[in-house]
C-alpha atoms as a PDB file:
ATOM      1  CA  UNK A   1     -28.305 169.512   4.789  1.00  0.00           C
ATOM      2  CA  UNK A   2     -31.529 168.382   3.068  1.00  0.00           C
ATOM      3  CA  UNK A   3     -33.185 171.203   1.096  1.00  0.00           C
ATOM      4  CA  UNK A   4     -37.038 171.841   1.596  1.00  0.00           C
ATOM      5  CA  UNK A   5     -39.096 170.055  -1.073  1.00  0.00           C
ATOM      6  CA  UNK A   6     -42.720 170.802  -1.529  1.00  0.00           C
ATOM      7  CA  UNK A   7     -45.629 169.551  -3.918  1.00  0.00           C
ATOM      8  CA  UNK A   8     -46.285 171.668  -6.616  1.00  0.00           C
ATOM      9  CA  UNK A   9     -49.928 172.419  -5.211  1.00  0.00           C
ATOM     10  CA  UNK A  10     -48.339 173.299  -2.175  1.00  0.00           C
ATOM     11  CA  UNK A  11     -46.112 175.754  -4.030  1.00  0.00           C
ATOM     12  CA  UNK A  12     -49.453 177.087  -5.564  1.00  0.00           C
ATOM     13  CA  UNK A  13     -50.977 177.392  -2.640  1.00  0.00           C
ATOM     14  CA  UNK A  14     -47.832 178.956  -0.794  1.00  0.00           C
ATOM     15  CA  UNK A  15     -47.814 181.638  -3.318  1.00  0.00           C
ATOM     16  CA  UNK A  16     -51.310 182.463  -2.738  1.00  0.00           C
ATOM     17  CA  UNK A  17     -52.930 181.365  -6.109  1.00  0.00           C
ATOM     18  CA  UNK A  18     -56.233 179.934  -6.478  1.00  0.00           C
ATOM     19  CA  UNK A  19     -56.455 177.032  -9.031  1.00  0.00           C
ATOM     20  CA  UNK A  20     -58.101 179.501 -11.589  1.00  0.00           C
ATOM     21  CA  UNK A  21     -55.674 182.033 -11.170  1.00  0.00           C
ATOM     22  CA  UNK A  22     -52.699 180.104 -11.580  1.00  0.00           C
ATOM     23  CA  UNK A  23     -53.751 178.367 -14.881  1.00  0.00           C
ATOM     24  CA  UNK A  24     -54.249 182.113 -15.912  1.00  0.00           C
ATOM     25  CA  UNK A  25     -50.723 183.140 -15.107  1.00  0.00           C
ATOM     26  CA  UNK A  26     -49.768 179.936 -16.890  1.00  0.00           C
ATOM     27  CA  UNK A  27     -51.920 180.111 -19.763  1.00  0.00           C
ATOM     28  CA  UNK A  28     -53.231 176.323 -19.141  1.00  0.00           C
ATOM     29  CA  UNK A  29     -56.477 174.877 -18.367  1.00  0.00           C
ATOM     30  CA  UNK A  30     -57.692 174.300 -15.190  1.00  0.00           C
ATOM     31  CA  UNK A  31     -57.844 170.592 -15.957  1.00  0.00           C
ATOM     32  CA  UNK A  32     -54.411 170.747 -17.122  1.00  0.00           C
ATOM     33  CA  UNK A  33     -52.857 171.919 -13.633  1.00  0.00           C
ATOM     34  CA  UNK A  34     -55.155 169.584 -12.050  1.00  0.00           C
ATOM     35  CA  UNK A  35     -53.698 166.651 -14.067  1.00  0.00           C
ATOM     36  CA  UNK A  36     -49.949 168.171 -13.221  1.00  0.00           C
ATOM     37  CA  UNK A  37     -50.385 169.253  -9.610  1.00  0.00           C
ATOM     38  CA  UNK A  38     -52.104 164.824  -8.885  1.00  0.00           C
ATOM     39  CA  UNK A  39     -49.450 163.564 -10.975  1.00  0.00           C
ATOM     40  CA  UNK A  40     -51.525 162.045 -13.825  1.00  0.00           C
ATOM     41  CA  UNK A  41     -48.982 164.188 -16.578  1.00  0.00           C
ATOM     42  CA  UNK A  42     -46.095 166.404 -16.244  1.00  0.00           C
ATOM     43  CA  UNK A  43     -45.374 169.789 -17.317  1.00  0.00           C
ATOM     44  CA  UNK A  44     -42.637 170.934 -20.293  1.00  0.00           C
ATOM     45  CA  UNK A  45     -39.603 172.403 -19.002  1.00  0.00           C
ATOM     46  CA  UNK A  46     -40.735 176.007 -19.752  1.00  0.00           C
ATOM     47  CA  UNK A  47     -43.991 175.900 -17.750  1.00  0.00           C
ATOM     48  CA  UNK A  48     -41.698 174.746 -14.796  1.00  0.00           C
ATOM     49  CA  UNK A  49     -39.528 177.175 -15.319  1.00  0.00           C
ATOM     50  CA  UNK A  50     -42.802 179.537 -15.167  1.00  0.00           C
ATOM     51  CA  UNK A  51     -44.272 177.996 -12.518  1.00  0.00           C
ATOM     52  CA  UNK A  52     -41.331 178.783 -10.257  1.00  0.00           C
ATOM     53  CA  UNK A  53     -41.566 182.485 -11.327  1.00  0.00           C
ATOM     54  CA  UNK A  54     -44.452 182.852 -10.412  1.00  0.00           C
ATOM     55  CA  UNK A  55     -44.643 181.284  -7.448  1.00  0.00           C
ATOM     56  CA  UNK A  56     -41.378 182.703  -6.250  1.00  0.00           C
ATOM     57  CA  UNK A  57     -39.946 178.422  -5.441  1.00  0.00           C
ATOM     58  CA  UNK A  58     -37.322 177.018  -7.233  1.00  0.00           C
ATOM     59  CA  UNK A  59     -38.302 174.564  -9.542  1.00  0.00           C
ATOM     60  CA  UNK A  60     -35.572 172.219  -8.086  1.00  0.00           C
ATOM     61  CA  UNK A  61     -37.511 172.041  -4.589  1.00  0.00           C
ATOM     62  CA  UNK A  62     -41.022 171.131  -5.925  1.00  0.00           C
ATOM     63  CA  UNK A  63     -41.604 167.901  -5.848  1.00  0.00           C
ATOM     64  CA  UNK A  64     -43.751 166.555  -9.503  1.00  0.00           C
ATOM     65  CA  UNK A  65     -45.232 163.863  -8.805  1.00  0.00           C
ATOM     66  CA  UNK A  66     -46.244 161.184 -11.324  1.00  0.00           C
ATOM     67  CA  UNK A  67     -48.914 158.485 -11.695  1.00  0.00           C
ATOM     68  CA  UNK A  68     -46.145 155.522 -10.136  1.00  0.00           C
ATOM     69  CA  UNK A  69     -45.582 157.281  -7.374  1.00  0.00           C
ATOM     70  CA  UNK A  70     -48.494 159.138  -6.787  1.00  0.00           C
END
């Protein structure tokens, strides 16, 4: 069975965070998560492992996207 995948601004948005209030939590600006959540960079390993803290989604089901594919 497939697992559920979701975009990382969906798993923001799932959890309930605005934009502003999620770069808080992470400590990053809002331009950074921007970048992330269209693709245009990609986040270290411990901010994904943050990210799916706090937004309660394993990091193994968000999909990151990156500028070829995006």
């Amino acid at each position: 069975m497939d697992q559920l995948k979701i975009t990382l601004t969906a798993a923001r948005v799932n959890a309930g965070f605005t934009l502003e209030q999620a770069c808080k939590l992470l400590g990053i600006s809002k331009n950074t998560l921007i970048k992330w959540e269209k693709g245009a960079s990609c986040p270290t390993w411990d901010k994904v492992q943050l990210m799916s803290q706090i937004y309660k989604f394993p990091s193994d089901h968000i999909i990151f996207l990156n500028s070829k594919s995006a």
